[in-house]
C-alpha atoms as a PDB file:
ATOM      1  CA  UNK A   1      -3.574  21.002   5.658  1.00  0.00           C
ATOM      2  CA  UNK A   2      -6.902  22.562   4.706  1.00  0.00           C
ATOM      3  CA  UNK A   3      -9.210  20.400   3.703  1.00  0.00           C
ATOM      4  CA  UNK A   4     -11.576  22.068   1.244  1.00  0.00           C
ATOM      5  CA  UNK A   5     -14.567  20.542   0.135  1.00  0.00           C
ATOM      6  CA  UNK A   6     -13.513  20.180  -3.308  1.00  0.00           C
ATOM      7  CA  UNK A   7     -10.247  18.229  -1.817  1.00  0.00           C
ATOM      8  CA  UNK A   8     -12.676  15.666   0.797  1.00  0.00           C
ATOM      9  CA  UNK A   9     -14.832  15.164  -2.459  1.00  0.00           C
ATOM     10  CA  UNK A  10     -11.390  13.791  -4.703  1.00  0.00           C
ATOM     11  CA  UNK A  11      -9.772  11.897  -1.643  1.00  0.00           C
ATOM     12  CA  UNK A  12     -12.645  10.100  -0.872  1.00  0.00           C
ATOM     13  CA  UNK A  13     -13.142   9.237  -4.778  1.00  0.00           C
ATOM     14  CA  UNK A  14      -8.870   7.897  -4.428  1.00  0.00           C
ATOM     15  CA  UNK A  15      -9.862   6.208  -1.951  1.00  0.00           C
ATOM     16  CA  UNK A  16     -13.115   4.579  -3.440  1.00  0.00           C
ATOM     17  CA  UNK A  17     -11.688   3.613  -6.715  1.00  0.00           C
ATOM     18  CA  UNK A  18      -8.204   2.007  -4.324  1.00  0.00           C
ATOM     19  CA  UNK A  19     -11.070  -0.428  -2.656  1.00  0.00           C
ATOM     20  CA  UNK A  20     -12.754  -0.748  -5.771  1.00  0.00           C
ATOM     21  CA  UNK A  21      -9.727  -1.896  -7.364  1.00  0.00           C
ATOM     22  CA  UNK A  22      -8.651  -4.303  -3.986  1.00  0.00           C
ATOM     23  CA  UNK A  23     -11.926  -5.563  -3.524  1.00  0.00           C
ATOM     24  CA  UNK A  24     -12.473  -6.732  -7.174  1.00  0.00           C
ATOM     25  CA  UNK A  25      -8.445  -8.194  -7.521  1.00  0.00           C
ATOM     26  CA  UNK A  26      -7.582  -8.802  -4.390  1.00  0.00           C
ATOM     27  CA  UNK A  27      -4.384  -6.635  -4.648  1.00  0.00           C
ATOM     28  CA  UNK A  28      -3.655  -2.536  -5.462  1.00  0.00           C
ATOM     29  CA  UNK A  29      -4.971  -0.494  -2.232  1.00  0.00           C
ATOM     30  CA  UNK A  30      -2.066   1.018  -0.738  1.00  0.00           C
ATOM     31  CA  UNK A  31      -0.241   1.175  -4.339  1.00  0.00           C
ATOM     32  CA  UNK A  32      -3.182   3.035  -6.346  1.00  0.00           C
ATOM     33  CA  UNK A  33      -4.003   5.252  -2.957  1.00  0.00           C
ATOM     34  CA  UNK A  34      -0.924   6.672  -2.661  1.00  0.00           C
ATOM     35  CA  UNK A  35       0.202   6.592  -6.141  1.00  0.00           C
ATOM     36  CA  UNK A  36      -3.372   9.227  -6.682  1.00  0.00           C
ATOM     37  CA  UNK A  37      -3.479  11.254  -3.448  1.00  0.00           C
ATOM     38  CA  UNK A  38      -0.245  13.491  -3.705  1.00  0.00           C
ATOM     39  CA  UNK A  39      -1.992  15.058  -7.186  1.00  0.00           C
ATOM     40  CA  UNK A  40      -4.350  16.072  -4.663  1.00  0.00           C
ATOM     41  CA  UNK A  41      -2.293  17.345  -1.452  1.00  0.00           C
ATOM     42  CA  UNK A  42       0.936  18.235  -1.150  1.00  0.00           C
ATOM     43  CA  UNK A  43       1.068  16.955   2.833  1.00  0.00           C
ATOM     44  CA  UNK A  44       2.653  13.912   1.779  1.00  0.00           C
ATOM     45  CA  UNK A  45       2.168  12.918   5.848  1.00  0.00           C
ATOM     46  CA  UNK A  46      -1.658  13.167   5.683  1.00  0.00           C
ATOM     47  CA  UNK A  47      -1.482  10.861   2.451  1.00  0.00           C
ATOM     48  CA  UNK A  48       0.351   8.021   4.413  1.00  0.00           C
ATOM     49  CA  UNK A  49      -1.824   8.729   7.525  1.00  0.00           C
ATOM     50  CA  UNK A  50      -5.129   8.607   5.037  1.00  0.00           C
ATOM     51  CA  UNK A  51      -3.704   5.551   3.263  1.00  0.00           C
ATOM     52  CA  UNK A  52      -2.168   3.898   5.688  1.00  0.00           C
ATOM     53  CA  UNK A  53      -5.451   3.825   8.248  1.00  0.00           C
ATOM     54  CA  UNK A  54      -7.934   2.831   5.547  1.00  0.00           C
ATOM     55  CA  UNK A  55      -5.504  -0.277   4.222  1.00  0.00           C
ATOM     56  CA  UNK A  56      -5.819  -1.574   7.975  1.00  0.00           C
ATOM     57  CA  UNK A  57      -9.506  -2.429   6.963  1.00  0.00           C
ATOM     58  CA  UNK A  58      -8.791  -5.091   4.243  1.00  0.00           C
ATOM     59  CA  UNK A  59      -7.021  -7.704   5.888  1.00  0.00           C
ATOM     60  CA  UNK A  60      -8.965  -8.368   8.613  1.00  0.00           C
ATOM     61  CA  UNK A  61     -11.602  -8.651   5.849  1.00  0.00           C
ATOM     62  CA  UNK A  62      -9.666 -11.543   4.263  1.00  0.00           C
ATOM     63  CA  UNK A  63      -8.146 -13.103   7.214  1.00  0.00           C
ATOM     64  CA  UNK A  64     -11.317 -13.396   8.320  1.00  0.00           C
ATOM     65  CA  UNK A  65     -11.993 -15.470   4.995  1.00  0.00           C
ATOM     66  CA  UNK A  66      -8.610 -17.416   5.241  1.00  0.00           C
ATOM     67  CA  UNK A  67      -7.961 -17.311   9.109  1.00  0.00           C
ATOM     68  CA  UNK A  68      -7.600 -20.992   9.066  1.00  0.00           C
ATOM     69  CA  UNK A  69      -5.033 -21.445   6.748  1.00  0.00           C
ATOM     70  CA  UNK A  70      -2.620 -19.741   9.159  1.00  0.00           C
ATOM     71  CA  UNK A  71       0.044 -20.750  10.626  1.00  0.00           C
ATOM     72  CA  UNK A  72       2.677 -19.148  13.077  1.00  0.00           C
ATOM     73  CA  UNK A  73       5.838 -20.310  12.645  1.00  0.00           C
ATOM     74  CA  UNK A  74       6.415 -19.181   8.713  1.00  0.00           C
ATOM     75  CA  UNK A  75       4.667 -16.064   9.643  1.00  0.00           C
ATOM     76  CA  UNK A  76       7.198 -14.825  12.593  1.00  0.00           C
ATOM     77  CA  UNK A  77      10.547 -14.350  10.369  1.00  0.00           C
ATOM     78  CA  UNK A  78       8.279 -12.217   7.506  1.00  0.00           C
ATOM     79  CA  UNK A  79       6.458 -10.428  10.701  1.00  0.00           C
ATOM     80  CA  UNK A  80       9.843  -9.547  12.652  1.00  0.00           C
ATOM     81  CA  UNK A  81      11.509  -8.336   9.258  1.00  0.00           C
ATOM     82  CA  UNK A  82       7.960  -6.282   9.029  1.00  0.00           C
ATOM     83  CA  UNK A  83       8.340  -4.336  12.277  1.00  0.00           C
ATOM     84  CA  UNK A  84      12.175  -3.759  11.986  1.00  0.00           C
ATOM     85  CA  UNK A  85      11.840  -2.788   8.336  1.00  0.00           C
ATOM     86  CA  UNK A  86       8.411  -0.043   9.340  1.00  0.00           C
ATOM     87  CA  UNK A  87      10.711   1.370  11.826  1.00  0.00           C
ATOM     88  CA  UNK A  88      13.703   2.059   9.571  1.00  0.00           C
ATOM     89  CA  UNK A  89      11.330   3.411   6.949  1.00  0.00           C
ATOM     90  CA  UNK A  90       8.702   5.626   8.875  1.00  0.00           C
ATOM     91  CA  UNK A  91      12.043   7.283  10.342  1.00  0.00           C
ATOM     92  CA  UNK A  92      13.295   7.901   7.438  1.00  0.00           C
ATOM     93  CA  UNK A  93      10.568   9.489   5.432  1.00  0.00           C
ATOM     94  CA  UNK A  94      10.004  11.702   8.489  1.00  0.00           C
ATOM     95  CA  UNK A  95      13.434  12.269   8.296  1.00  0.00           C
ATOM     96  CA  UNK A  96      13.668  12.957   4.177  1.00  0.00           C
ATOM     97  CA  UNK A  97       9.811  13.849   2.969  1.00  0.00           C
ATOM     98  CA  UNK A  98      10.798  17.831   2.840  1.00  0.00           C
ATOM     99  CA  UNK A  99      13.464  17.137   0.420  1.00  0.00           C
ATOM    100  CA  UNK A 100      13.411  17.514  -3.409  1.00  0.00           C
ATOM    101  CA  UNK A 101      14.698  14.361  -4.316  1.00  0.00           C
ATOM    102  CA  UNK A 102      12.160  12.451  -2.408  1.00  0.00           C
ATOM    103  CA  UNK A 103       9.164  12.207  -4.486  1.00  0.00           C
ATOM    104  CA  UNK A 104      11.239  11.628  -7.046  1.00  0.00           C
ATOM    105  CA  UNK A 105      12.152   8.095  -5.140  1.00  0.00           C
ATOM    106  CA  UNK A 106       8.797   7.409  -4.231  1.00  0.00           C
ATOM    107  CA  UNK A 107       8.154   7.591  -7.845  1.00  0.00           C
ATOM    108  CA  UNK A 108      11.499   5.487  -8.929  1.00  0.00           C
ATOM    109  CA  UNK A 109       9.923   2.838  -6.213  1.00  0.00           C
ATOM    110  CA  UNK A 110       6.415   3.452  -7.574  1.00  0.00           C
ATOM    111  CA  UNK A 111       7.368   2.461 -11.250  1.00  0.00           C
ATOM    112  CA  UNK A 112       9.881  -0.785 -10.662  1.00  0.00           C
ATOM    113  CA  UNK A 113       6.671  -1.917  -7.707  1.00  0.00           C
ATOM    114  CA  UNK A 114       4.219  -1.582 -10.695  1.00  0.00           C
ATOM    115  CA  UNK A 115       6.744  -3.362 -13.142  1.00  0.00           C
ATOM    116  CA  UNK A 116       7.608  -6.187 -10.630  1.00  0.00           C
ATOM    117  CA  UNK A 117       3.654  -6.767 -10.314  1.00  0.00           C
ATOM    118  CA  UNK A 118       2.920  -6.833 -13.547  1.00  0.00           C
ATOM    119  CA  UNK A 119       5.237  -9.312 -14.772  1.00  0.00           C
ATOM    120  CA  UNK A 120       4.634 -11.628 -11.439  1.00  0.00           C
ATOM    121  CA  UNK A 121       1.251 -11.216 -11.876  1.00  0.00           C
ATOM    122  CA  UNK A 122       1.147 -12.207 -15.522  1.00  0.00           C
ATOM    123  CA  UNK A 123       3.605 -15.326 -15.117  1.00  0.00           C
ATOM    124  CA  UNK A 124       1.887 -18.912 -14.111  1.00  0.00           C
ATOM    125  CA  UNK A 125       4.932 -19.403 -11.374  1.00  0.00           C
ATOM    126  CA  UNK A 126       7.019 -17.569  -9.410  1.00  0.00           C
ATOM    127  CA  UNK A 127       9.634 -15.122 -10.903  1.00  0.00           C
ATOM    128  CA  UNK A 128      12.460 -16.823  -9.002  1.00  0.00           C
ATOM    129  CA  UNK A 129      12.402 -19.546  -5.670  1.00  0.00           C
ATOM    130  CA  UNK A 130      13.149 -17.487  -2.528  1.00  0.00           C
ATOM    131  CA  UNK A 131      14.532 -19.984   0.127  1.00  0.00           C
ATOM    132  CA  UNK A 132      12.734 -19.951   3.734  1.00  0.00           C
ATOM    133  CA  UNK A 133      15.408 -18.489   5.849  1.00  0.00           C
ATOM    134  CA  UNK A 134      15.201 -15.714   4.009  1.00  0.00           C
ATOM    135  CA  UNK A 135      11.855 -14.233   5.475  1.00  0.00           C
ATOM    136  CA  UNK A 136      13.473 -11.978   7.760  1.00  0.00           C
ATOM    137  CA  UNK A 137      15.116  -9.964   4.861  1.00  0.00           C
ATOM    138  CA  UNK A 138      12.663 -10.006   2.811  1.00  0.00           C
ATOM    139  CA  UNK A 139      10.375  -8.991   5.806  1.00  0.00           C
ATOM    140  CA  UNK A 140      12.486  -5.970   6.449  1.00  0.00           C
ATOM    141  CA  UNK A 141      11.977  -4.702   3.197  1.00  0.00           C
ATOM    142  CA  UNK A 142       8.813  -4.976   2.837  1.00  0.00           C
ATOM    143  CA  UNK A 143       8.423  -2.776   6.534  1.00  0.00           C
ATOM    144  CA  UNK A 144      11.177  -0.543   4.786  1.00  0.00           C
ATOM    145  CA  UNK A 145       9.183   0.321   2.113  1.00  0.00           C
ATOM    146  CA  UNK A 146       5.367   0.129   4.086  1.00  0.00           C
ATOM    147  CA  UNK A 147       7.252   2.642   6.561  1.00  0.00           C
ATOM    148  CA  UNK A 148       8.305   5.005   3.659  1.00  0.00           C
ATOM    149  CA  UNK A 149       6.173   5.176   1.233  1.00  0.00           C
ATOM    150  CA  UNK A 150       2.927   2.485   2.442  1.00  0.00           C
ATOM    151  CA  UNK A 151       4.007  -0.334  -0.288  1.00  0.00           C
ATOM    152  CA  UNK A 152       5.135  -2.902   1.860  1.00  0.00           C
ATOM    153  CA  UNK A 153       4.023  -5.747  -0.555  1.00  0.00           C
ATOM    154  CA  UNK A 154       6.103  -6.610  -3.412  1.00  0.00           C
ATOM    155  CA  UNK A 155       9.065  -8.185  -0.853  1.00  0.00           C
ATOM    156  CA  UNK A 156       6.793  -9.822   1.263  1.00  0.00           C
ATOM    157  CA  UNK A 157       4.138 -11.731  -1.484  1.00  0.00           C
ATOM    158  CA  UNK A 158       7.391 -12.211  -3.731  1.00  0.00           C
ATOM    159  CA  UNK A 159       8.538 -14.528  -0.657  1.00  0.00           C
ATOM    160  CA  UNK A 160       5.154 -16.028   0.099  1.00  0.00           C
ATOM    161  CA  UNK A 161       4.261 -17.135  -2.951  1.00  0.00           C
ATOM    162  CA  UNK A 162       7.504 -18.492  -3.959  1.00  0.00           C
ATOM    163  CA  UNK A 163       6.829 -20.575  -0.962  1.00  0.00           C
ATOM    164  CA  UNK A 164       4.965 -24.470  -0.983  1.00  0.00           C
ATOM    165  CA  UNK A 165       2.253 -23.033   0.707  1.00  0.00           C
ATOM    166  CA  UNK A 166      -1.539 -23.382  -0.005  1.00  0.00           C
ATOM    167  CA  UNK A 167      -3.513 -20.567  -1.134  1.00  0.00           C
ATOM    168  CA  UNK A 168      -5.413 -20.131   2.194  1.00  0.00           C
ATOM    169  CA  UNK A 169      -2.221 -20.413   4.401  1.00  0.00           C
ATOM    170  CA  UNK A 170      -0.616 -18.040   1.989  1.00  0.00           C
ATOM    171  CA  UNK A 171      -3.312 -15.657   2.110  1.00  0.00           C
ATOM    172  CA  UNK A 172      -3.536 -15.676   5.778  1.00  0.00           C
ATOM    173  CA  UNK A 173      -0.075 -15.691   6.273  1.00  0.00           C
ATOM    174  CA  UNK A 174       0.246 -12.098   4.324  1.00  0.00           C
ATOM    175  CA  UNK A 175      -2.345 -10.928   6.075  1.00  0.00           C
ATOM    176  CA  UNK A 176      -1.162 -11.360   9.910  1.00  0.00           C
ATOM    177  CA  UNK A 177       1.961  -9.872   8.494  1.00  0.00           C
ATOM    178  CA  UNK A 178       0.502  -6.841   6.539  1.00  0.00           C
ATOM    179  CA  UNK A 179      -1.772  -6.018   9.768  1.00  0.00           C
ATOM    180  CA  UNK A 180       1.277  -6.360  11.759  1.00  0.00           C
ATOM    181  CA  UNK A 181       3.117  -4.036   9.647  1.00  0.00           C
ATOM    182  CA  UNK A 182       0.526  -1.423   9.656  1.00  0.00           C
ATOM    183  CA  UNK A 183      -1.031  -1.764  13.112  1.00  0.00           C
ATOM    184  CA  UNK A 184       2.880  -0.968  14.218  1.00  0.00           C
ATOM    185  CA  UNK A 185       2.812   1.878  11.530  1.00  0.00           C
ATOM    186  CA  UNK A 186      -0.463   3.487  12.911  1.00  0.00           C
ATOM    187  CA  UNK A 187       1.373   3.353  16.683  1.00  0.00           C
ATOM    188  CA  UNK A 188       4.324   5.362  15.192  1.00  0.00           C
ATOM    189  CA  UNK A 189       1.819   7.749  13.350  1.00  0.00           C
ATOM    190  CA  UNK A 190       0.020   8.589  16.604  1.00  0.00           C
ATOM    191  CA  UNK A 191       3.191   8.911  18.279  1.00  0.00           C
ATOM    192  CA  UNK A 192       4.942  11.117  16.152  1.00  0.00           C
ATOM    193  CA  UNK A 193       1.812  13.432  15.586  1.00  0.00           C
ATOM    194  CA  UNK A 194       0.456  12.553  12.754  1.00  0.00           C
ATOM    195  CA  UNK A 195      -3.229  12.093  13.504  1.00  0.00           C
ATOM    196  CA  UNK A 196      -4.120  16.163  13.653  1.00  0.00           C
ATOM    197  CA  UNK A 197      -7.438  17.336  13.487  1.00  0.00           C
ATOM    198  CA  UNK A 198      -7.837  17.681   9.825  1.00  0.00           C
ATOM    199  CA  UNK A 199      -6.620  14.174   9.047  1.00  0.00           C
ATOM    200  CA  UNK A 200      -9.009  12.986  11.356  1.00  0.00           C
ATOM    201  CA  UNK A 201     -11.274  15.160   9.879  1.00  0.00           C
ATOM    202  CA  UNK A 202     -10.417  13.864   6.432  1.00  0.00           C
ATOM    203  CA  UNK A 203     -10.476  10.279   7.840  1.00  0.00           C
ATOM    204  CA  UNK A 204     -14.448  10.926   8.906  1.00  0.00           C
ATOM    205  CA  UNK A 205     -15.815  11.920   5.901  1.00  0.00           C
ATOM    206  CA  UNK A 206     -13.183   9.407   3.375  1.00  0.00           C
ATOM    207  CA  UNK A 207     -13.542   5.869   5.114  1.00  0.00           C
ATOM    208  CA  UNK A 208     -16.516   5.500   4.475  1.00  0.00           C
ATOM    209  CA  UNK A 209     -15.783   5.684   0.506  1.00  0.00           C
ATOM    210  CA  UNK A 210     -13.256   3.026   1.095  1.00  0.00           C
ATOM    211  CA  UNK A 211     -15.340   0.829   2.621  1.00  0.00           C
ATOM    212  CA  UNK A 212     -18.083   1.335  -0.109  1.00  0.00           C
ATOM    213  CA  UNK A 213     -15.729   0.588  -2.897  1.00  0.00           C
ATOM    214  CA  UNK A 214     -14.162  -2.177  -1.779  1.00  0.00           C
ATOM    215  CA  UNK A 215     -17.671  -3.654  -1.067  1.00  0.00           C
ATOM    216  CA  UNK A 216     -18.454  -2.791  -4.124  1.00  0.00           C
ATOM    217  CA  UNK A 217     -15.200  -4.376  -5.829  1.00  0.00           C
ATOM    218  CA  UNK A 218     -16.346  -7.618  -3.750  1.00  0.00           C
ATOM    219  CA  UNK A 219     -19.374  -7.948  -5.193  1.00  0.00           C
ATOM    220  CA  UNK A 220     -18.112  -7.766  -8.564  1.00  0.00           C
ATOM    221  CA  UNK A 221     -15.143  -9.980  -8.098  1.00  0.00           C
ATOM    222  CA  UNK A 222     -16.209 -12.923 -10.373  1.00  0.00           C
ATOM    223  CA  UNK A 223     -17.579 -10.544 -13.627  1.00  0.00           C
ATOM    224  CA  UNK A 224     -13.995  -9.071 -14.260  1.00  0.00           C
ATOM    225  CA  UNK A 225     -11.364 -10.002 -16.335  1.00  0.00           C
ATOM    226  CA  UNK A 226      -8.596 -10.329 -13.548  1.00  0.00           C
ATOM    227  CA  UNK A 227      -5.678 -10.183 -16.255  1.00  0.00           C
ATOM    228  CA  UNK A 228      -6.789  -7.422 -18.007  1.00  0.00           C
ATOM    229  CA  UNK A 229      -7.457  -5.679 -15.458  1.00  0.00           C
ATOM    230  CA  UNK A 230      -4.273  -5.851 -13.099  1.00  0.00           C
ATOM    231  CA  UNK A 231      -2.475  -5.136 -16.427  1.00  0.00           C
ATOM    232  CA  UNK A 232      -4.261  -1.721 -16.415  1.00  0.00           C
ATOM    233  CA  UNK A 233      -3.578  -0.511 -12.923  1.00  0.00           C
ATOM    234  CA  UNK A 234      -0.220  -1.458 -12.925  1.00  0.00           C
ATOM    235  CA  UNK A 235       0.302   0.314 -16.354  1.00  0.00           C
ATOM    236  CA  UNK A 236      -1.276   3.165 -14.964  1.00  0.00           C
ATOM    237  CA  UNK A 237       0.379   3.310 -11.400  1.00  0.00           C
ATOM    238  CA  UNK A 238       3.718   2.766 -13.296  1.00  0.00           C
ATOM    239  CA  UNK A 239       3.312   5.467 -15.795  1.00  0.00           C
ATOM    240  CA  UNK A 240       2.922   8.155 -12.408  1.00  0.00           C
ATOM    241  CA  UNK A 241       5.982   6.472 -11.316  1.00  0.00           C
ATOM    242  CA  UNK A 242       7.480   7.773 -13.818  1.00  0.00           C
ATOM    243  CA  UNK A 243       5.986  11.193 -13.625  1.00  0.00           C
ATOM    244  CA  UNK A 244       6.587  11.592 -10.332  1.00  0.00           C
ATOM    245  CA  UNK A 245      10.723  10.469 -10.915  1.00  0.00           C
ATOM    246  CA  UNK A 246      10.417  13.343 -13.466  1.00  0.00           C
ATOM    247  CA  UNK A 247       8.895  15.716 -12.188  1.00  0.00           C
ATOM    248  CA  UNK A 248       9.731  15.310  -8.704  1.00  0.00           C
ATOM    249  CA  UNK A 249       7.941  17.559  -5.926  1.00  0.00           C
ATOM    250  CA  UNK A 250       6.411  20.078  -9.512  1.00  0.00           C
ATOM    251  CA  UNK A 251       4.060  17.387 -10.049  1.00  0.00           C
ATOM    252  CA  UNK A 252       2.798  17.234  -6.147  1.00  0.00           C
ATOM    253  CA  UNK A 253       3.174  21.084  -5.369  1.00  0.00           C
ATOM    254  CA  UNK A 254       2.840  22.725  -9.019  1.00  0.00           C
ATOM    255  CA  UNK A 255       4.111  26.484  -8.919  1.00  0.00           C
ATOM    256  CA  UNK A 256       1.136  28.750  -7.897  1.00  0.00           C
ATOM    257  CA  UNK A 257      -0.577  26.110  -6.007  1.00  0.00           C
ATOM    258  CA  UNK A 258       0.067  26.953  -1.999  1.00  0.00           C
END
């Protein structure tokens, strides 16, 4: 991957507007990042590298908000499920990434993610009451889908929040999980090769946008219209769902573009 100027300056505004949109909802980093930054690069690796190292940086921002709502034992089923589930998945879009059909997966995944969101998101209750023993499943795939593609979430806050937990255990509880998911995620990058020079380049110059927007986002958290907003992103991450499922690898790697 050769990281042109032109290319750092549109990554690093991905990844600003992603931390934008987490820090002012509280949700959409990993899903807006990577639903943007194949448009940009057809290395679908460096994406999840780029994605997946940034989205390390905003839970420890909220746990350390809602550390003290956490408790261990309803986090270890969701956190086991987690590291199984990245395993499966990071193997198998190593495994699959090169093939035509792929992208047009990620973008199947992209659009019924979105759609899920939306509708939880816009409901007063949960969609449906997801029984505790089931946190290992659900856990596994959420990793699945974190290992794939870097959207672990749907799975795992469909089961915490259909749970009788308060908001700060809930919160935390994600969090530990989500960390554990991609701290374990990061380990297979760096095993597997994916840090190279460029990325690491890339991750020099971008991080710092990340950071910046989601400060940004934070500051602004209580002048936006949460609903309205949510509605928006998830209308627009589910429409290049869609694209991408269409399209498949044209829309990542258009003809004449090396």
């Amino acid at each position: 991957m050769n990281g042109t100027a032109f290319q750092i300056v549109g990554i690093g505004v991905v990844l600003a507007a992603a931390g934008f949109v987490q820090g002012l909802t509280g949700f959409g980093f990993a899903i807006v990042g990577m639903a943007l930054l194949p448009l940009l690069q057809a290395d679908w690796q460096a994406s999840l590298t780029l994605v997946a190292v940034n989205s390390i940086l905003i839970p420890v921002v909220l746990l350390k908000r809602h550390g003290g709502g956490f408790s261990l034992r309803p986090a270890l089923g969701l956190t086991l499920g987690t590291l199984i589930g990245t395993y499966l998945g990071f193997h198998f879009t190593t495994r699959h990434s090169d093939g035509g059909w792929f992208i047009r997966l990620f973008g199947v995944v992209l659009f019924l993610f979105s759609a899920f969101d939306l509708w939880q998101g816009l409901r007063k209750s949960p969609l449906f009451v997801i029984h505790k023993r089931l946190a290992l499943p659900f856990g596994l795939a959420g990793g699945f889908f974190g290992g794939a593609f870097n959207i672990s979430g749907p799975p795992i806050v469909a089961y915490a929040y259909s749970q009788p937990w308060g908001k700060s255990q809930t919160v935390a509880t994600l969090q530990v999980v989500f960390m554990a998911g991609a701290g374990y995620r990061m380990l297979l990058m760096g095993t597997n090769g994916f840090f190279e020079p460029q990325v690491l380049n890339l991750l020099l110059w971008t991080t710092p946008a990340t950071l910046t927007g989601l400060l940004l986002g934070s500051h602004l958290l209580n002048r936006a219209d949460q609903t309205t907003l949510r509605t928006g992103v998830f209308l627009m991450v589910g429409l290049l769902g869609l694209v991408y499922a269409i399209l498949g690898p044209r829309i990542v790697n258009p003809p004449g573009i090396p």
